[in-house]
PDB file of N, CA and C in Angstrom:
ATOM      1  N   UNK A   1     -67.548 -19.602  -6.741  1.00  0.00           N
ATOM      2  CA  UNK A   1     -66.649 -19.465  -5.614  1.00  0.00           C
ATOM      3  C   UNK A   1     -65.605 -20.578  -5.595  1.00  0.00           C
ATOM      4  N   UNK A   2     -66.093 -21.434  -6.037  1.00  0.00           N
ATOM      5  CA  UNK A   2     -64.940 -22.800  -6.220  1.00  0.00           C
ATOM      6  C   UNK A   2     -63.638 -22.731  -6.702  1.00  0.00           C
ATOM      7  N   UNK A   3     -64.133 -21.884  -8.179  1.00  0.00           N
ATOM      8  CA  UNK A   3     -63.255 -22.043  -9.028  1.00  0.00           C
ATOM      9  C   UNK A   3     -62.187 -20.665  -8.453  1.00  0.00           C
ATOM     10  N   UNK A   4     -62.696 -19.504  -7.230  1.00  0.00           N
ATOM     11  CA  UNK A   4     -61.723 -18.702  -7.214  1.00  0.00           C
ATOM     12  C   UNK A   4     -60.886 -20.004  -6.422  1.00  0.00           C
ATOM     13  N   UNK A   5     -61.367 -20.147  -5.190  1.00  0.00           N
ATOM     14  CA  UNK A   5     -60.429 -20.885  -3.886  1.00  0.00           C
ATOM     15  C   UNK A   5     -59.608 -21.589  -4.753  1.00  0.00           C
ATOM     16  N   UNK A   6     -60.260 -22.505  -5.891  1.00  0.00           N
ATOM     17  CA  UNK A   6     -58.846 -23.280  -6.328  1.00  0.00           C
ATOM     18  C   UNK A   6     -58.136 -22.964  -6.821  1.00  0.00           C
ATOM     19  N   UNK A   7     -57.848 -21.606  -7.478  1.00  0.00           N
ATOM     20  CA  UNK A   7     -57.295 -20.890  -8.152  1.00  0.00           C
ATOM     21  C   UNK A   7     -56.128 -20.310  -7.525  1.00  0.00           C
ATOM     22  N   UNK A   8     -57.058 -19.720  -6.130  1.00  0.00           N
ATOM     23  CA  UNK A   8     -55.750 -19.021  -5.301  1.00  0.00           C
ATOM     24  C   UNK A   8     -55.177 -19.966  -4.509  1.00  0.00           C
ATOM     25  N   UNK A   9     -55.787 -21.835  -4.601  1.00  0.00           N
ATOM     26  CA  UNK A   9     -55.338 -22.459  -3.792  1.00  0.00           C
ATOM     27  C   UNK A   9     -53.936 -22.931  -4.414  1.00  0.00           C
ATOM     28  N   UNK A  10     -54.230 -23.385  -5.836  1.00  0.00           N
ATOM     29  CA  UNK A  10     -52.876 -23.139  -7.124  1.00  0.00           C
ATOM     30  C   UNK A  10     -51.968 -22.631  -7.056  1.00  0.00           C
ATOM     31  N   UNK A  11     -51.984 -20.932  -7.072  1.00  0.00           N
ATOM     32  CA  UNK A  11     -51.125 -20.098  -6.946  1.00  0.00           C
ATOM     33  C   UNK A  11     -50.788 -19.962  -6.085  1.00  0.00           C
ATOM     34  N   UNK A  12     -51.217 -20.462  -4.801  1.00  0.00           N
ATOM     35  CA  UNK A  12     -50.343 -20.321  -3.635  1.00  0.00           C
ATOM     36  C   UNK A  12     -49.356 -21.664  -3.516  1.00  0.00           C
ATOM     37  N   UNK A  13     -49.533 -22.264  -3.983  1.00  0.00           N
ATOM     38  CA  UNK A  13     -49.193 -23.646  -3.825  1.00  0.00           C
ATOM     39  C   UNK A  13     -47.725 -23.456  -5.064  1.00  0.00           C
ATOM     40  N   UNK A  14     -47.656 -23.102  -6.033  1.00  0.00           N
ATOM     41  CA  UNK A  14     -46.608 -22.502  -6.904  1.00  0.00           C
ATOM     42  C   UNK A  14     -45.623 -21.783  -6.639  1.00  0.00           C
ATOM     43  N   UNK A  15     -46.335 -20.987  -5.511  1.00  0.00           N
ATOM     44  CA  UNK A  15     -45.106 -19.517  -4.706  1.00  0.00           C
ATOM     45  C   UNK A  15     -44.604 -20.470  -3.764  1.00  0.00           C
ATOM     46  N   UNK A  16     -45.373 -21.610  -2.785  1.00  0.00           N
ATOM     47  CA  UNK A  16     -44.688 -21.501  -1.504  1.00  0.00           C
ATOM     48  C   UNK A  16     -44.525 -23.433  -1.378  1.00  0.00           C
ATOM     49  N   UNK A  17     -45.000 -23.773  -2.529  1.00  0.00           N
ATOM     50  CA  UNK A  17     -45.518 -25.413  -1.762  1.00  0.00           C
ATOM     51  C   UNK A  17     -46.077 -26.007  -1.295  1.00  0.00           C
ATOM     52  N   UNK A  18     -46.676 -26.999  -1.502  1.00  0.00           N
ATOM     53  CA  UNK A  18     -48.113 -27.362  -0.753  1.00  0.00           C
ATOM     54  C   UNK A  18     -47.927 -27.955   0.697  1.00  0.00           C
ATOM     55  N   UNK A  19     -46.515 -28.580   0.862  1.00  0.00           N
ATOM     56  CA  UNK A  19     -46.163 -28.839   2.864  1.00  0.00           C
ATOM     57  C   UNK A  19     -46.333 -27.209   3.202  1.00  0.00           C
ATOM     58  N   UNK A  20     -45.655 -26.800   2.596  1.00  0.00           N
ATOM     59  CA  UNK A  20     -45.702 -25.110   3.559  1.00  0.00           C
ATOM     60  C   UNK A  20     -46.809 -24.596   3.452  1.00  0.00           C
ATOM     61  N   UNK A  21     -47.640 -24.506   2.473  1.00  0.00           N
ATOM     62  CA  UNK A  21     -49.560 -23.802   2.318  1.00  0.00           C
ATOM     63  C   UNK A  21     -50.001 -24.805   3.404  1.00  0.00           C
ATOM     64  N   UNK A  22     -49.739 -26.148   2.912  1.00  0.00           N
ATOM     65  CA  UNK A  22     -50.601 -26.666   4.229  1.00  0.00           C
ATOM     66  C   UNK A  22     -50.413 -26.752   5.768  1.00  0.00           C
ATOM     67  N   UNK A  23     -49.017 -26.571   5.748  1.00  0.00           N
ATOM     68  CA  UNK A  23     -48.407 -25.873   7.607  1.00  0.00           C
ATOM     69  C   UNK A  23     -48.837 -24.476   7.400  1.00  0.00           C
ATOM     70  N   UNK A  24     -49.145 -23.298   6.405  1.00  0.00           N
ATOM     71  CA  UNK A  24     -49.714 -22.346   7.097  1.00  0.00           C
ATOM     72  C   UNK A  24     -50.937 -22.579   7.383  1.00  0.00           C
ATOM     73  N   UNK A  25     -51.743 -23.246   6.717  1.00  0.00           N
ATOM     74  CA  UNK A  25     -53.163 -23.332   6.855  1.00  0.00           C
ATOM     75  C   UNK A  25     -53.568 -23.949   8.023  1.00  0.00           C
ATOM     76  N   UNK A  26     -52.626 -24.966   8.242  1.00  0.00           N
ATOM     77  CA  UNK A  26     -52.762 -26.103   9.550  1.00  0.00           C
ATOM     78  C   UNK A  26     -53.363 -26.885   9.318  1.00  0.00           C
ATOM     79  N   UNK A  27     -53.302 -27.629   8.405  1.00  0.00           N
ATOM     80  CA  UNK A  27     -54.620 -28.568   7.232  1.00  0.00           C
ATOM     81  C   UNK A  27     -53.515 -29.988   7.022  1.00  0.00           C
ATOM     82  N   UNK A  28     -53.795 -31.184   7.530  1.00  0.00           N
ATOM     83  CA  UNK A  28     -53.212 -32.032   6.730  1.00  0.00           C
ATOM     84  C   UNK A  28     -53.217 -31.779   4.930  1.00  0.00           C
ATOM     85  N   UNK A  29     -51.842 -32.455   4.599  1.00  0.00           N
ATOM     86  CA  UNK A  29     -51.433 -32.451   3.296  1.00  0.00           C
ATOM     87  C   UNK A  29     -52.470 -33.152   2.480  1.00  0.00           C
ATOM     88  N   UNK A  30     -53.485 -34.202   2.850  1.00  0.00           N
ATOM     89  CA  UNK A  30     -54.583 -34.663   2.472  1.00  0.00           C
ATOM     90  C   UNK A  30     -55.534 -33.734   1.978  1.00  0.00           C
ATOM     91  N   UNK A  31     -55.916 -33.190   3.285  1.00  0.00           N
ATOM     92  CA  UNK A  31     -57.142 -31.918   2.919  1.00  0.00           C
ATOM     93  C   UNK A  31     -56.871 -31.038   2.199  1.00  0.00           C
ATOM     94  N   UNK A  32     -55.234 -30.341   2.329  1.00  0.00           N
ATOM     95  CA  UNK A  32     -54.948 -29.521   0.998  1.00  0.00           C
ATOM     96  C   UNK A  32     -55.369 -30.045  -0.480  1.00  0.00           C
ATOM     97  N   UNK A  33     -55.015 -31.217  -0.572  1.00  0.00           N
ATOM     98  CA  UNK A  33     -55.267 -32.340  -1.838  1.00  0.00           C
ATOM     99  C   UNK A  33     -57.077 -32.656  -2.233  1.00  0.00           C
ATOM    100  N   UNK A  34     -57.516 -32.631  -0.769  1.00  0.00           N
ATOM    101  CA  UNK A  34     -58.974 -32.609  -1.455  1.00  0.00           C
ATOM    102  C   UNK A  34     -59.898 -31.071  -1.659  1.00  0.00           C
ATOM    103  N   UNK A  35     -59.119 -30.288  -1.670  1.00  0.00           N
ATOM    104  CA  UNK A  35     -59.814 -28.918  -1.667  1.00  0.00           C
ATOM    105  C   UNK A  35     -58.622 -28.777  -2.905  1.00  0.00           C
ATOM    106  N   UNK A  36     -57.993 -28.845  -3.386  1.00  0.00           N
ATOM    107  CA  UNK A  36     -57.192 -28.696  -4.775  1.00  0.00           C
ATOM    108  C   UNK A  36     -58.001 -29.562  -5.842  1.00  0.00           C
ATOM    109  N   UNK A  37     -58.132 -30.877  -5.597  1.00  0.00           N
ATOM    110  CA  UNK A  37     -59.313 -31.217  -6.723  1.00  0.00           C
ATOM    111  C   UNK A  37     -60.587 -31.054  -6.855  1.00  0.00           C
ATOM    112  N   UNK A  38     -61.206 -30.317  -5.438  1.00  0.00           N
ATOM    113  CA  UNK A  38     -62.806 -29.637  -5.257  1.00  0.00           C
ATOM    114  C   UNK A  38     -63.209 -31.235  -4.857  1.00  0.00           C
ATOM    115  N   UNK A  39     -62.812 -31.764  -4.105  1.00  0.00           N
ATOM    116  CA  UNK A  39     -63.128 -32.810  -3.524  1.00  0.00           C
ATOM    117  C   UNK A  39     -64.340 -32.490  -2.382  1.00  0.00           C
ATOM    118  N   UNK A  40     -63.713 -31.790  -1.156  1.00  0.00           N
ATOM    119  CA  UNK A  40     -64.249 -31.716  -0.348  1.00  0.00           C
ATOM    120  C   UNK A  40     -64.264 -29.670  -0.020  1.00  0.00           C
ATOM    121  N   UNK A  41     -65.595 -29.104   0.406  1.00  0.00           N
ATOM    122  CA  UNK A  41     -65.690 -28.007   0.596  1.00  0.00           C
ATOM    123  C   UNK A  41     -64.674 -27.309   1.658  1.00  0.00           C
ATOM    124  N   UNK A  42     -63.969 -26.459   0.833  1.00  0.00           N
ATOM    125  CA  UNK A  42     -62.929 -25.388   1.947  1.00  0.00           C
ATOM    126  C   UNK A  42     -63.385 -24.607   2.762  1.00  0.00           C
ATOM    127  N   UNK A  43     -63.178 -25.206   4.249  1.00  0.00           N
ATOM    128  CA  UNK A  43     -64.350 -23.856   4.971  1.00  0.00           C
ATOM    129  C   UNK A  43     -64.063 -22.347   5.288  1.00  0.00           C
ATOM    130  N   UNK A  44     -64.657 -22.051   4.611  1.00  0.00           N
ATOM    131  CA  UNK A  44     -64.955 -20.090   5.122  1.00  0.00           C
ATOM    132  C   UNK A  44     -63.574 -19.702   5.629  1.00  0.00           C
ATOM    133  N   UNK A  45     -63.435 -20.146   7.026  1.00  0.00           N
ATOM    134  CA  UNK A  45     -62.373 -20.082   7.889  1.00  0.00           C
ATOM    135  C   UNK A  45     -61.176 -20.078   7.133  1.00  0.00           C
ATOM    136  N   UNK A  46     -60.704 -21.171   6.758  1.00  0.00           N
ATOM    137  CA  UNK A  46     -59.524 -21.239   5.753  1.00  0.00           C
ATOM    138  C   UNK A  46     -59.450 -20.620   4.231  1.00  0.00           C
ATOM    139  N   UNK A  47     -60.300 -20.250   3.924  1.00  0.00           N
ATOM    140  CA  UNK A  47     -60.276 -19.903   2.944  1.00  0.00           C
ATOM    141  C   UNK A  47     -60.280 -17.991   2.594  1.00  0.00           C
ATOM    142  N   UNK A  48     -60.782 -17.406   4.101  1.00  0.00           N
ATOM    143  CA  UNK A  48     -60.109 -15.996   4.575  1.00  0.00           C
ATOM    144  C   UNK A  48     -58.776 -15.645   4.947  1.00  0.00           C
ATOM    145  N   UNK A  49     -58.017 -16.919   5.728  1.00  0.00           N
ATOM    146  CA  UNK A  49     -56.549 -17.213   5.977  1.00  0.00           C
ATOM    147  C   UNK A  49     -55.513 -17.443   4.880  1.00  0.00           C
ATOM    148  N   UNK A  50     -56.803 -17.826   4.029  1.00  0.00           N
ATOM    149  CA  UNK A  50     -55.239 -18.518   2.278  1.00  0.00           C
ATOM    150  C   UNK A  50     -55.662 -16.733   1.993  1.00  0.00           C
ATOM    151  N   UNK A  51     -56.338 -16.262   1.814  1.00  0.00           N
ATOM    152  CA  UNK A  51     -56.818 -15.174   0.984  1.00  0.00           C
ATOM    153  C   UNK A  51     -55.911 -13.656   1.630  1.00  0.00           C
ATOM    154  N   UNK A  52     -56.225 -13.767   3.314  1.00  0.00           N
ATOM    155  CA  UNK A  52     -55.239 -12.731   4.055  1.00  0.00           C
ATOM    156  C   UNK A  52     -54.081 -13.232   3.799  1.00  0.00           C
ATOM    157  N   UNK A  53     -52.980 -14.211   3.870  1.00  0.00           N
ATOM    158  CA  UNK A  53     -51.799 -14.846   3.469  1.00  0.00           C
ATOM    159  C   UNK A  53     -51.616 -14.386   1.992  1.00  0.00           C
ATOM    160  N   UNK A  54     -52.385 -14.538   1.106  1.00  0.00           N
ATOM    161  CA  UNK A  54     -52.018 -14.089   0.158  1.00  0.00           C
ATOM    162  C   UNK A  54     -51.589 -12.730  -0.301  1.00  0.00           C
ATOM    163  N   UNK A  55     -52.625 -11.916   0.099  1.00  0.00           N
ATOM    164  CA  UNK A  55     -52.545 -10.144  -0.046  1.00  0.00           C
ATOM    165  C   UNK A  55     -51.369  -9.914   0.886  1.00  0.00           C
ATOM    166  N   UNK A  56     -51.181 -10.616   2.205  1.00  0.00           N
ATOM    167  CA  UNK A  56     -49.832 -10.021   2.833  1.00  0.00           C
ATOM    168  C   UNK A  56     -48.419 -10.571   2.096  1.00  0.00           C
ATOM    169  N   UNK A  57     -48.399 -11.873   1.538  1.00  0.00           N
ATOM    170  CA  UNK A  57     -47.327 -11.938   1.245  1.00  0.00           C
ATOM    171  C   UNK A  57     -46.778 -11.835  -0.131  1.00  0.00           C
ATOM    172  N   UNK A  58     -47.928 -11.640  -1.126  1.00  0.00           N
ATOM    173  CA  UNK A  58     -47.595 -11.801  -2.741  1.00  0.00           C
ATOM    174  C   UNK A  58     -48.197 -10.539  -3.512  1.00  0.00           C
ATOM    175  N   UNK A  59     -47.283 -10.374  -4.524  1.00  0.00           N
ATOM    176  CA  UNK A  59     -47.863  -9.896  -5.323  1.00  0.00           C
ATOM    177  C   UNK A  59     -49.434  -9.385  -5.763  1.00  0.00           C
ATOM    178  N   UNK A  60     -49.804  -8.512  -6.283  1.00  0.00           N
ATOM    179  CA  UNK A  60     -51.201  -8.450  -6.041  1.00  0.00           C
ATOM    180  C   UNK A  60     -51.598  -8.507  -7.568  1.00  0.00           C
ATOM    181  N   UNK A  61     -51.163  -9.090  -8.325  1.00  0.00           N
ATOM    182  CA  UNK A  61     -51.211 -10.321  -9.874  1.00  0.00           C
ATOM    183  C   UNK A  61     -51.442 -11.354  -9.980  1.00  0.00           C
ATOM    184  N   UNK A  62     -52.192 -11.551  -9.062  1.00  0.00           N
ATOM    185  CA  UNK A  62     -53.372 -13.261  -8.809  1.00  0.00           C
ATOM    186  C   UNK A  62     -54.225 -13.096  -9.865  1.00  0.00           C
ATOM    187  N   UNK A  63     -53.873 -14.307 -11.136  1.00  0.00           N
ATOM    188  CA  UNK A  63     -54.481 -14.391 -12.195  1.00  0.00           C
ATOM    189  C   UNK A  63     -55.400 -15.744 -11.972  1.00  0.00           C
TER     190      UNK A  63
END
């Protein structure tokens, strides 16, 4: 499960930027940073919000 979140945490971060992923998420720019190196566990919560954000706004070619 890790390796998806960081994956789609990546690719979201490529399309939109990590100030803007982390103002959608509502996550200091920190916590984006420790859930990008698997620092600290992404909770559930946010990690249904990067995932709905994603399917609504991108492509559906999440490699």
């Amino acid at each position: 499960m890790l390796d998806t979140q960081k994956r789609l945490l990546e690719y979201a971060v490529q399309r939109i930027g990590r100030a803007a992923l982390a103002a959608r998420l509502r996550v200091p720019l920190a916590i984006l940073d420790d859930w990008l190196m698997a620092l600290t566990p992404m909770p559930t919560a946010k990690f249904i919000a990067l995932v709905e954000y994603v399917l609504d706004h991108f492509d559906s070619n999440v490699h």
